[in-house]
PDB file of N, CA and C in Angstrom:
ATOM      1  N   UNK A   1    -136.514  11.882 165.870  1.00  0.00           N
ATOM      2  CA  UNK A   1    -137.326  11.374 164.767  1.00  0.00           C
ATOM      3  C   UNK A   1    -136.991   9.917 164.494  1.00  0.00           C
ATOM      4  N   UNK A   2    -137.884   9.219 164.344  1.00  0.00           N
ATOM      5  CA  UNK A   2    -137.660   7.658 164.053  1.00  0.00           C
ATOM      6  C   UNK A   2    -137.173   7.813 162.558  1.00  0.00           C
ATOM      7  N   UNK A   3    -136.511   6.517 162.227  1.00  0.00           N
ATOM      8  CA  UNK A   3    -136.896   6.302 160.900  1.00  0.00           C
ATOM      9  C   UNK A   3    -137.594   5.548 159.619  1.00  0.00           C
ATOM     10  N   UNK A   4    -138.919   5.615 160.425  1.00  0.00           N
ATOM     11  CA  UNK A   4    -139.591   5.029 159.515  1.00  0.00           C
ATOM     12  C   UNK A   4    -141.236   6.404 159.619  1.00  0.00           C
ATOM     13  N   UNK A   5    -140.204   8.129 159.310  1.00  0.00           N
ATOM     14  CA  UNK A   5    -141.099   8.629 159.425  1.00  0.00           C
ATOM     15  C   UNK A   5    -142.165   8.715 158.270  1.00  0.00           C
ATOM     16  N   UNK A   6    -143.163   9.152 157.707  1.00  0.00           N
ATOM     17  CA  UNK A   6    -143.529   9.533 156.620  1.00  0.00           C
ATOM     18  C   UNK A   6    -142.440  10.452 155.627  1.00  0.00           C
ATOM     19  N   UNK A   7    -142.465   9.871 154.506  1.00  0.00           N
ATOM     20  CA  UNK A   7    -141.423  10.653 153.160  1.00  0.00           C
ATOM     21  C   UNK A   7    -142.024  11.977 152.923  1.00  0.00           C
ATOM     22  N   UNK A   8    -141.367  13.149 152.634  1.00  0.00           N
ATOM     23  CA  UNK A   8    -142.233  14.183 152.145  1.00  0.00           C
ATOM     24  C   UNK A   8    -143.368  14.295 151.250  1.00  0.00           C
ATOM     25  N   UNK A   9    -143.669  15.234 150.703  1.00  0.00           N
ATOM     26  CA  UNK A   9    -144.775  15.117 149.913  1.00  0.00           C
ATOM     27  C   UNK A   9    -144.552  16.068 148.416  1.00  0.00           C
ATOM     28  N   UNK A  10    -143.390  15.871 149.031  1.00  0.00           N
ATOM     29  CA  UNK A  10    -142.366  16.904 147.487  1.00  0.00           C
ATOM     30  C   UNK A  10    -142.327  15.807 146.608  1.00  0.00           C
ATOM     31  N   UNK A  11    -143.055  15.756 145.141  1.00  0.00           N
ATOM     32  CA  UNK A  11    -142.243  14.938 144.004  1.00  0.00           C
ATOM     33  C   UNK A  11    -142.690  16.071 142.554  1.00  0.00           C
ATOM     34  N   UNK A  12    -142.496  17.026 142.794  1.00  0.00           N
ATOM     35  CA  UNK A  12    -142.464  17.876 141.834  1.00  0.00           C
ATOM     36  C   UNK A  12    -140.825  18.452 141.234  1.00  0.00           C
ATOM     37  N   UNK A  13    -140.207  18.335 141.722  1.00  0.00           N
ATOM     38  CA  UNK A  13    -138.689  18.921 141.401  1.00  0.00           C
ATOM     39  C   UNK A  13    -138.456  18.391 139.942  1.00  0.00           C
ATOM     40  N   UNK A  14    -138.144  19.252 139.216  1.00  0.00           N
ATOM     41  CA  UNK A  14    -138.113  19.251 137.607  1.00  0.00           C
ATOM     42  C   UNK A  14    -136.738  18.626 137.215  1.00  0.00           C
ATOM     43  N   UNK A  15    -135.594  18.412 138.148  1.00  0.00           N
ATOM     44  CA  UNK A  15    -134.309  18.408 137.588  1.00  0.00           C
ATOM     45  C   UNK A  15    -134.264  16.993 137.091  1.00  0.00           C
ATOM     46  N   UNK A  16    -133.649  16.892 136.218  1.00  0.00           N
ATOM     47  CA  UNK A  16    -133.313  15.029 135.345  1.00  0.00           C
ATOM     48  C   UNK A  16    -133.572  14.049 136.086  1.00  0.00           C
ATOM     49  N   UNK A  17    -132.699  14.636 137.230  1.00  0.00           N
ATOM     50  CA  UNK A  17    -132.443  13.251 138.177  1.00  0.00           C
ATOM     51  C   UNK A  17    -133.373  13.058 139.056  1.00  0.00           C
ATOM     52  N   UNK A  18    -134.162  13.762 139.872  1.00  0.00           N
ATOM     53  CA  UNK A  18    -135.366  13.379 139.710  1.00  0.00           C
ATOM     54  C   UNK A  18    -136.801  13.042 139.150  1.00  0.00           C
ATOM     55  N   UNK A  19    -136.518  13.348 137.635  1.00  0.00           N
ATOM     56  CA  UNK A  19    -137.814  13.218 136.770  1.00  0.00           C
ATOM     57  C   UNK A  19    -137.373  12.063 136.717  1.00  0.00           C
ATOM     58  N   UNK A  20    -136.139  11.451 136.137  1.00  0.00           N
ATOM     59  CA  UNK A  20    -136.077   9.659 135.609  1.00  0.00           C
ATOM     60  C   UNK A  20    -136.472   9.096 137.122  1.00  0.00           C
ATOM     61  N   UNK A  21    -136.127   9.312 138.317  1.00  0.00           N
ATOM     62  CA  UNK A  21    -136.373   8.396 139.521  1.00  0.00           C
ATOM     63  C   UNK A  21    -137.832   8.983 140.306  1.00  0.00           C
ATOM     64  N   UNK A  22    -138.419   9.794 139.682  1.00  0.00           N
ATOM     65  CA  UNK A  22    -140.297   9.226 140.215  1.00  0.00           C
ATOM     66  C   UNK A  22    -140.672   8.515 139.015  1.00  0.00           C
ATOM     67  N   UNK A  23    -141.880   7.877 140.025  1.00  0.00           N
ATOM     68  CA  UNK A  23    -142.905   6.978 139.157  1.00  0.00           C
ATOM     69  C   UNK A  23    -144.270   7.399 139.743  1.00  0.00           C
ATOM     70  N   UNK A  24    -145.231   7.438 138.431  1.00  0.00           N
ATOM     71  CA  UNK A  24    -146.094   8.029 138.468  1.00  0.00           C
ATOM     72  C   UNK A  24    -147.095   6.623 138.785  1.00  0.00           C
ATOM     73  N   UNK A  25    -148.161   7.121 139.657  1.00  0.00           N
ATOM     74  CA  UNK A  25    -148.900   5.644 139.620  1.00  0.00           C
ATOM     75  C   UNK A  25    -150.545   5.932 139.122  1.00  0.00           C
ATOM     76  N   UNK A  26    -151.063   5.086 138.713  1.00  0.00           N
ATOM     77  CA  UNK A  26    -152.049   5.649 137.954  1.00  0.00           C
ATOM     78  C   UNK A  26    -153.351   4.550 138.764  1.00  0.00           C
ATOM     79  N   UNK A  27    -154.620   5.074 137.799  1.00  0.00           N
ATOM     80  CA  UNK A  27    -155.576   3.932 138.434  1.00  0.00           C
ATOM     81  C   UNK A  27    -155.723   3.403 139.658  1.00  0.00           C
ATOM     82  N   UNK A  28    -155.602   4.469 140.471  1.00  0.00           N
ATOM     83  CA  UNK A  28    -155.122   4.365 141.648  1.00  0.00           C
ATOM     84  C   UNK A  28    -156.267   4.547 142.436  1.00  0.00           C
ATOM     85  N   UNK A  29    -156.880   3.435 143.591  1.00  0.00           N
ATOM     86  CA  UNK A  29    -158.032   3.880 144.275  1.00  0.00           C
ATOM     87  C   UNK A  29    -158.298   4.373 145.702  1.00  0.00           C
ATOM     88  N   UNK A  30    -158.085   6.051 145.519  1.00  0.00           N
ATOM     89  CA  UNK A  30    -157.431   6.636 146.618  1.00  0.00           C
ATOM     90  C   UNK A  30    -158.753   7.156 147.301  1.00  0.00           C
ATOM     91  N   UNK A  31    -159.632   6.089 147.607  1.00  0.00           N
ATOM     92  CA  UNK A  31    -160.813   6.324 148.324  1.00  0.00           C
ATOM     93  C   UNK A  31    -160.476   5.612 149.119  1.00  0.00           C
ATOM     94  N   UNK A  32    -159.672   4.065 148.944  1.00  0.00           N
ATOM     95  CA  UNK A  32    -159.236   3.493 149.816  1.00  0.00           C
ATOM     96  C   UNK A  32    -157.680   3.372 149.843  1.00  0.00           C
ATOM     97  N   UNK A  33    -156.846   3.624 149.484  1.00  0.00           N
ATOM     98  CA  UNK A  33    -155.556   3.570 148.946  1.00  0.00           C
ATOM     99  C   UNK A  33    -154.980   4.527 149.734  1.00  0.00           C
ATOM    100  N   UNK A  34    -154.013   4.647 151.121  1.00  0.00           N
ATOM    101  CA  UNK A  34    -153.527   6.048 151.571  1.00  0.00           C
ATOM    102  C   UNK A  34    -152.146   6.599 150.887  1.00  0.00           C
ATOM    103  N   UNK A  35    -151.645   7.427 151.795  1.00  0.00           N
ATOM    104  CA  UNK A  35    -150.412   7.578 151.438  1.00  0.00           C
ATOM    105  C   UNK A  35    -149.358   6.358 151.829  1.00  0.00           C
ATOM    106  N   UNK A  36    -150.035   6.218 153.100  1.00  0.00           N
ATOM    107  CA  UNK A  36    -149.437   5.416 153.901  1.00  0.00           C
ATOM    108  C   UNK A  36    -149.306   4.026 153.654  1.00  0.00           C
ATOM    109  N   UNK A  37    -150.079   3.748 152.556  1.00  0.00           N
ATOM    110  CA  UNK A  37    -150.231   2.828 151.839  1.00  0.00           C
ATOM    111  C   UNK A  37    -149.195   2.236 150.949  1.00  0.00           C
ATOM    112  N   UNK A  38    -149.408   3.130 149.828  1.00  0.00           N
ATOM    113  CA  UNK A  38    -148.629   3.554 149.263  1.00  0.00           C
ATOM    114  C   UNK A  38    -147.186   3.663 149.647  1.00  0.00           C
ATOM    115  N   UNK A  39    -146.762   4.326 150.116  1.00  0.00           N
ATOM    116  CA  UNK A  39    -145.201   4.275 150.867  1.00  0.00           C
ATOM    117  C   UNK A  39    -144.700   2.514 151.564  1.00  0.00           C
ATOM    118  N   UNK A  40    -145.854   2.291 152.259  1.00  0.00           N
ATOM    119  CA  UNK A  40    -145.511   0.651 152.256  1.00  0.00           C
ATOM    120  C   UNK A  40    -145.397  -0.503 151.497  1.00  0.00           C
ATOM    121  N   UNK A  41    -145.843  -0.494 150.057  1.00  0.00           N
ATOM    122  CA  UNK A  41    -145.931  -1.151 148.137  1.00  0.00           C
ATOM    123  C   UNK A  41    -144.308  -0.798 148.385  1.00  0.00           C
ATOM    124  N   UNK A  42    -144.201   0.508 148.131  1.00  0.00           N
ATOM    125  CA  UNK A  42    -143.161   0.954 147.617  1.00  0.00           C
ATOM    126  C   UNK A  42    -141.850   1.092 147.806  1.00  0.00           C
ATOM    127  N   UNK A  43    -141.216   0.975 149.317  1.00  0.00           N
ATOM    128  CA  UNK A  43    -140.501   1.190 149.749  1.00  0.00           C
ATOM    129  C   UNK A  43    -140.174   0.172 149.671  1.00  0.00           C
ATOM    130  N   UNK A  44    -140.547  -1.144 149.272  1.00  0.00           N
ATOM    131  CA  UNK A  44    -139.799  -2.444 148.866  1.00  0.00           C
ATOM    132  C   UNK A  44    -138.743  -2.608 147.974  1.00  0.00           C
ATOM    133  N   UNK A  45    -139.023  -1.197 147.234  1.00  0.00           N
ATOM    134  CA  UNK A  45    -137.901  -1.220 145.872  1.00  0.00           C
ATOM    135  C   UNK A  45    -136.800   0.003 145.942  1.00  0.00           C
ATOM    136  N   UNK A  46    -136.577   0.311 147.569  1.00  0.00           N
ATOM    137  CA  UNK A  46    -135.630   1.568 147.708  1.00  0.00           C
ATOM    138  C   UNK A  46    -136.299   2.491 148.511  1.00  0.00           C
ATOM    139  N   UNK A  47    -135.173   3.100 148.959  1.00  0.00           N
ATOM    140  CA  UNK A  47    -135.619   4.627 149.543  1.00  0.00           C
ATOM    141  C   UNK A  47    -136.345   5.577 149.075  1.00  0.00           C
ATOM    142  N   UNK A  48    -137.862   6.095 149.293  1.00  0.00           N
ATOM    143  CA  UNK A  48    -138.471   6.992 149.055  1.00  0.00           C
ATOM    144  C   UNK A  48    -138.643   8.376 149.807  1.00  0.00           C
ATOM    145  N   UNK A  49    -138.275   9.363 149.015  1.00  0.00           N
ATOM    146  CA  UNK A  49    -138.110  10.565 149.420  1.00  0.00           C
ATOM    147  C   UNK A  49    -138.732  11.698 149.352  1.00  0.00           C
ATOM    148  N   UNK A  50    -139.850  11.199 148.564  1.00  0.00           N
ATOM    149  CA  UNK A  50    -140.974  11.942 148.679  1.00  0.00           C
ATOM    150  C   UNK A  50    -142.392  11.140 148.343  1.00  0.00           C
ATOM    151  N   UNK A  51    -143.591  11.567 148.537  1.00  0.00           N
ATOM    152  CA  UNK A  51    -144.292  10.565 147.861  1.00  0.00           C
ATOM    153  C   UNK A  51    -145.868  11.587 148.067  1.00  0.00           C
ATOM    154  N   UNK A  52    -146.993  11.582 147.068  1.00  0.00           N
ATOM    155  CA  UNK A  52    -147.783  12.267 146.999  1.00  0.00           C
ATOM    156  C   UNK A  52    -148.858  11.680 146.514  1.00  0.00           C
ATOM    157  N   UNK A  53    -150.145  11.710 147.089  1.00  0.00           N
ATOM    158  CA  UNK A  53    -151.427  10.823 146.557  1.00  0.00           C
ATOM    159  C   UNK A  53    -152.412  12.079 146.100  1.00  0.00           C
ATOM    160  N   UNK A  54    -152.691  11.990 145.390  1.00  0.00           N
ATOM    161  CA  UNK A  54    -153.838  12.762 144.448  1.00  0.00           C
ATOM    162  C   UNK A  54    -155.240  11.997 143.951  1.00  0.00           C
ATOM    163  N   UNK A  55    -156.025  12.621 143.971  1.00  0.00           N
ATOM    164  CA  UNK A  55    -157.311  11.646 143.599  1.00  0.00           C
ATOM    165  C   UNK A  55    -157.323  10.825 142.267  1.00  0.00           C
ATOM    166  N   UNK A  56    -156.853   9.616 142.272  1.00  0.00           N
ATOM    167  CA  UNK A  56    -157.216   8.981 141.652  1.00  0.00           C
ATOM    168  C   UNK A  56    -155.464   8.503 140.771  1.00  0.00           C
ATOM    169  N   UNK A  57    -154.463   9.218 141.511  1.00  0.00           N
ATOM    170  CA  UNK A  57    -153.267   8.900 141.213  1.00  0.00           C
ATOM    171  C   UNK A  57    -152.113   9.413 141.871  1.00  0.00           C
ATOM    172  N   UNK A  58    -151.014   8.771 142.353  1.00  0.00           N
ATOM    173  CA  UNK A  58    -149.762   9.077 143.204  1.00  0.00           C
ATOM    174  C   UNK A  58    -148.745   9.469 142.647  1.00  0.00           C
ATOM    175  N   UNK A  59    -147.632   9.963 143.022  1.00  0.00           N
ATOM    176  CA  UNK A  59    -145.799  10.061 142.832  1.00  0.00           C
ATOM    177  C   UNK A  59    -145.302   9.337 143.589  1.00  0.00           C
ATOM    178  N   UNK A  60    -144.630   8.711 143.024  1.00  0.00           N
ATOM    179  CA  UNK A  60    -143.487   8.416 144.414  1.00  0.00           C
ATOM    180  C   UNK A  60    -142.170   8.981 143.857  1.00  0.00           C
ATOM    181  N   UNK A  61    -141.343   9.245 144.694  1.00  0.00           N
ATOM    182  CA  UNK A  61    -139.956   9.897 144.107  1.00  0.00           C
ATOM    183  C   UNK A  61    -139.155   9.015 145.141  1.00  0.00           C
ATOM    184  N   UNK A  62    -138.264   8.761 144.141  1.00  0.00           N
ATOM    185  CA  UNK A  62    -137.036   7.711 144.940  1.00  0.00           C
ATOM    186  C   UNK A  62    -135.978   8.474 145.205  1.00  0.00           C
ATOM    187  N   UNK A  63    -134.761   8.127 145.563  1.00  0.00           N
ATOM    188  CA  UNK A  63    -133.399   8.138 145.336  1.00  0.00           C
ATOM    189  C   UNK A  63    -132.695   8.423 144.390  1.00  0.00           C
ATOM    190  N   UNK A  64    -133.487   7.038 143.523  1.00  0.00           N
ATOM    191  CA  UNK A  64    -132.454   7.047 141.892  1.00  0.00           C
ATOM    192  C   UNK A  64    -133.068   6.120 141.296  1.00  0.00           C
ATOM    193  N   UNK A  65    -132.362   6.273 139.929  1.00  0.00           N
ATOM    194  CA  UNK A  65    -133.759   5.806 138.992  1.00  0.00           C
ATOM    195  C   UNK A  65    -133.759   4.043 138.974  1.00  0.00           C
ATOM    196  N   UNK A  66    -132.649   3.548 139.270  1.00  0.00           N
ATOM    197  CA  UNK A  66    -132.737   2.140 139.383  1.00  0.00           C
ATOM    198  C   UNK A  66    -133.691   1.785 140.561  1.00  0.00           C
ATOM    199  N   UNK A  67    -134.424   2.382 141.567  1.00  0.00           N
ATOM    200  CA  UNK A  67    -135.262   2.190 142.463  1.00  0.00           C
ATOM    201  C   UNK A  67    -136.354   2.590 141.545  1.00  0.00           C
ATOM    202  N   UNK A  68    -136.729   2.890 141.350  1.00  0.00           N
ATOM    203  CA  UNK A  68    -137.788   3.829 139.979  1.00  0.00           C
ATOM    204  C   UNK A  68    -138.699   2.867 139.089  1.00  0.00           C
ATOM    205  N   UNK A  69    -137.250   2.238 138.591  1.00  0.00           N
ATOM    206  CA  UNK A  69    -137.546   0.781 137.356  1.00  0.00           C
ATOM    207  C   UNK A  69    -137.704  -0.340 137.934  1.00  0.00           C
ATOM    208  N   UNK A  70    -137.437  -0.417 139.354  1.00  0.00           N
ATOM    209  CA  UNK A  70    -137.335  -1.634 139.789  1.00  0.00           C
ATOM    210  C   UNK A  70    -139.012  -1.604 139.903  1.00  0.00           C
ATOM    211  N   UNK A  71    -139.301   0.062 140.783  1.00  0.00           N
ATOM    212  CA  UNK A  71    -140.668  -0.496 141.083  1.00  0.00           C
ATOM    213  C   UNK A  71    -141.859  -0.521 140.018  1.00  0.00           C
ATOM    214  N   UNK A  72    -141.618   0.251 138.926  1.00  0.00           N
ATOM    215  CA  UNK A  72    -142.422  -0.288 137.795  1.00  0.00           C
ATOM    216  C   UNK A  72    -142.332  -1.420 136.904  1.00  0.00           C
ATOM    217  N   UNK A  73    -141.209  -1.945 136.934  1.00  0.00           N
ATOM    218  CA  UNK A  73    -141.335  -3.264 136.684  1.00  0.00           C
ATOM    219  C   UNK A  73    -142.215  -4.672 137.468  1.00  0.00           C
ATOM    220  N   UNK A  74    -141.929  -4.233 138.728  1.00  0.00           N
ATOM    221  CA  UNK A  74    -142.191  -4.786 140.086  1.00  0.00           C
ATOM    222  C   UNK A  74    -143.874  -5.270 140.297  1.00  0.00           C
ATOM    223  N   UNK A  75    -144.510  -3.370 139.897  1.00  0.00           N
ATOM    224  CA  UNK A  75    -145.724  -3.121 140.659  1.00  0.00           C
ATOM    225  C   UNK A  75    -146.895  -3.211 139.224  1.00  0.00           C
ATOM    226  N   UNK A  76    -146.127  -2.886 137.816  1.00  0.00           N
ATOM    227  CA  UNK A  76    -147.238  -1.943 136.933  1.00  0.00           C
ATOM    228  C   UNK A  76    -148.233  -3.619 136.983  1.00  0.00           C
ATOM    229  N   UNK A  77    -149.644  -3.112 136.677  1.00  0.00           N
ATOM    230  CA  UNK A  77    -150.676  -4.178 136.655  1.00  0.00           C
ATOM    231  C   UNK A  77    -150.862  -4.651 137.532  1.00  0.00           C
ATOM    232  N   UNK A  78    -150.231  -4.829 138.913  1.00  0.00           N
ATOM    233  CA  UNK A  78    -151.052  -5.077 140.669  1.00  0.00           C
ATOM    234  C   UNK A  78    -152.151  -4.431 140.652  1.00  0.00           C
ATOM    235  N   UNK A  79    -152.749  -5.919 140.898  1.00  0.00           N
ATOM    236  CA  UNK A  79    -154.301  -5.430 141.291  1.00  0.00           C
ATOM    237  C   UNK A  79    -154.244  -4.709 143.197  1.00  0.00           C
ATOM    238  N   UNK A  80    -154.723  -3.748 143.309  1.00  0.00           N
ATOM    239  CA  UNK A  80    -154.847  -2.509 144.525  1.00  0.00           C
ATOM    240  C   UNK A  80    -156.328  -2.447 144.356  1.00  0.00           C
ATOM    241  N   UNK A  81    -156.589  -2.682 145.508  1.00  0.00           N
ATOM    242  CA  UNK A  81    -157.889  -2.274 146.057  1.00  0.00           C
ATOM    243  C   UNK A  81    -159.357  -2.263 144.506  1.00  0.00           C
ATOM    244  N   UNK A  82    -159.236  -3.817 143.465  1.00  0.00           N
ATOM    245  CA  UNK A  82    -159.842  -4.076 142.786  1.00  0.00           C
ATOM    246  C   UNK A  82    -159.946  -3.196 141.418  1.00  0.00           C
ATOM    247  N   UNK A  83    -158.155  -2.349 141.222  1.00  0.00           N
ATOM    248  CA  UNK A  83    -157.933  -1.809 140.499  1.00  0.00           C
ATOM    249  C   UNK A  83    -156.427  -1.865 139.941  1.00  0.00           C
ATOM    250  N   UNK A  84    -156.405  -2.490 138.377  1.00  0.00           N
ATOM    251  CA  UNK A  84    -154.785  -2.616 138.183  1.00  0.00           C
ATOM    252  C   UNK A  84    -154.213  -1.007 138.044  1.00  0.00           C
ATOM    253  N   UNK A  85    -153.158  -1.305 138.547  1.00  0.00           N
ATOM    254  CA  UNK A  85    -152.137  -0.466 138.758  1.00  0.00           C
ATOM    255  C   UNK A  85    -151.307  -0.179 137.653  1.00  0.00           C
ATOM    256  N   UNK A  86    -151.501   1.592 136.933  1.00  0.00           N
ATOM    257  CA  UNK A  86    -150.716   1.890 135.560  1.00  0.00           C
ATOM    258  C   UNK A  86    -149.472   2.531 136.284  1.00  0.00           C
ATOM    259  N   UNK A  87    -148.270   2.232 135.864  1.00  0.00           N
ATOM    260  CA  UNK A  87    -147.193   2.671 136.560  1.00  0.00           C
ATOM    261  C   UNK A  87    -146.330   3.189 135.368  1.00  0.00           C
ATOM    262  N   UNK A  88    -145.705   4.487 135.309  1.00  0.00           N
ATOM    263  CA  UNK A  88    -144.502   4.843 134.374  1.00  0.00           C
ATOM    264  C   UNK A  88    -143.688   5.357 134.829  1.00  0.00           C
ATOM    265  N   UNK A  89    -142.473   5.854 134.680  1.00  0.00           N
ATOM    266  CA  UNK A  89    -141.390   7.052 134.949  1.00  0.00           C
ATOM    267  C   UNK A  89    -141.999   8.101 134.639  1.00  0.00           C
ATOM    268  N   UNK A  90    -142.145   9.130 135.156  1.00  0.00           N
ATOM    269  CA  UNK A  90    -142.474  10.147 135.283  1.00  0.00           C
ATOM    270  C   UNK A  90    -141.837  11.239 134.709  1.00  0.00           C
ATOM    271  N   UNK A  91    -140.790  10.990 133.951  1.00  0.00           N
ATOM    272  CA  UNK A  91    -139.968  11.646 132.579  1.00  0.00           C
ATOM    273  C   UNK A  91    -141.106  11.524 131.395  1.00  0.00           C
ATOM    274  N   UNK A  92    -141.127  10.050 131.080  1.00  0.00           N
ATOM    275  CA  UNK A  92    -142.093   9.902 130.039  1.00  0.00           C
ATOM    276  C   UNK A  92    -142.963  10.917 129.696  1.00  0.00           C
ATOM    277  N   UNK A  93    -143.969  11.439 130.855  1.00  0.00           N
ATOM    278  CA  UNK A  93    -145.142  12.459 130.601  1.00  0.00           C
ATOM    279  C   UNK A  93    -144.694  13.458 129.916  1.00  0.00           C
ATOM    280  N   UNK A  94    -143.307  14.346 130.449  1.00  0.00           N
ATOM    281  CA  UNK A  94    -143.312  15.315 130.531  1.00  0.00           C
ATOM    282  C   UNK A  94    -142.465  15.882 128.905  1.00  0.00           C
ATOM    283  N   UNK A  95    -142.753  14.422 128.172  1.00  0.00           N
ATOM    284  CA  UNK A  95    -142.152  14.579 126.763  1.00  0.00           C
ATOM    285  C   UNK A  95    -142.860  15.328 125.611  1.00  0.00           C
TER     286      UNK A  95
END
């Protein structure tokens, strides 16, 4: 296996430490927007270990949460494919 395979597609795991280190991406235009896409934005700000595109919004799940903040600090409001980009921790929601 190389390593620059595709990340899983697991970012559901409920435990702390992964709720503070995904980020949820929002406004997301996944008509044109892949996964593969996605994983390439992202992996600028750390190791991603899972990552999941849904219509019209993604996960990414990192490592740890300082990869997490980096990339919502990094990414939130990038304009993507003529759409800004809503980005949070993915703890937040689930308050």
């Amino acid at each position: 296996l190389s390593s620059n395979t595709m990340a899983s597609n697991v970012t559901n795991k409920t435990d702390p430490r992964s709720m503070n280190s995904r980020v949820f991406i929002g406004n997301l235009n996944t008509l044109v927007v892949k996964k593969s896409d996605v994983e390439a934005i992202f992996s600028n700000y750390g190791k991603i270990v899972g990552c999941s595109v849904h219509k019209g919004f993604a996960f990414v799940q990192y490592v740890n949460e300082r990869n997490a903040w980096a990339a919502v600090a990094g990414e939130d409001g990038r304009m993507i494919a003529g759409q800004p980009l809503i980005l949070k921790i993915s703890f937040r929601d689930q308050v």
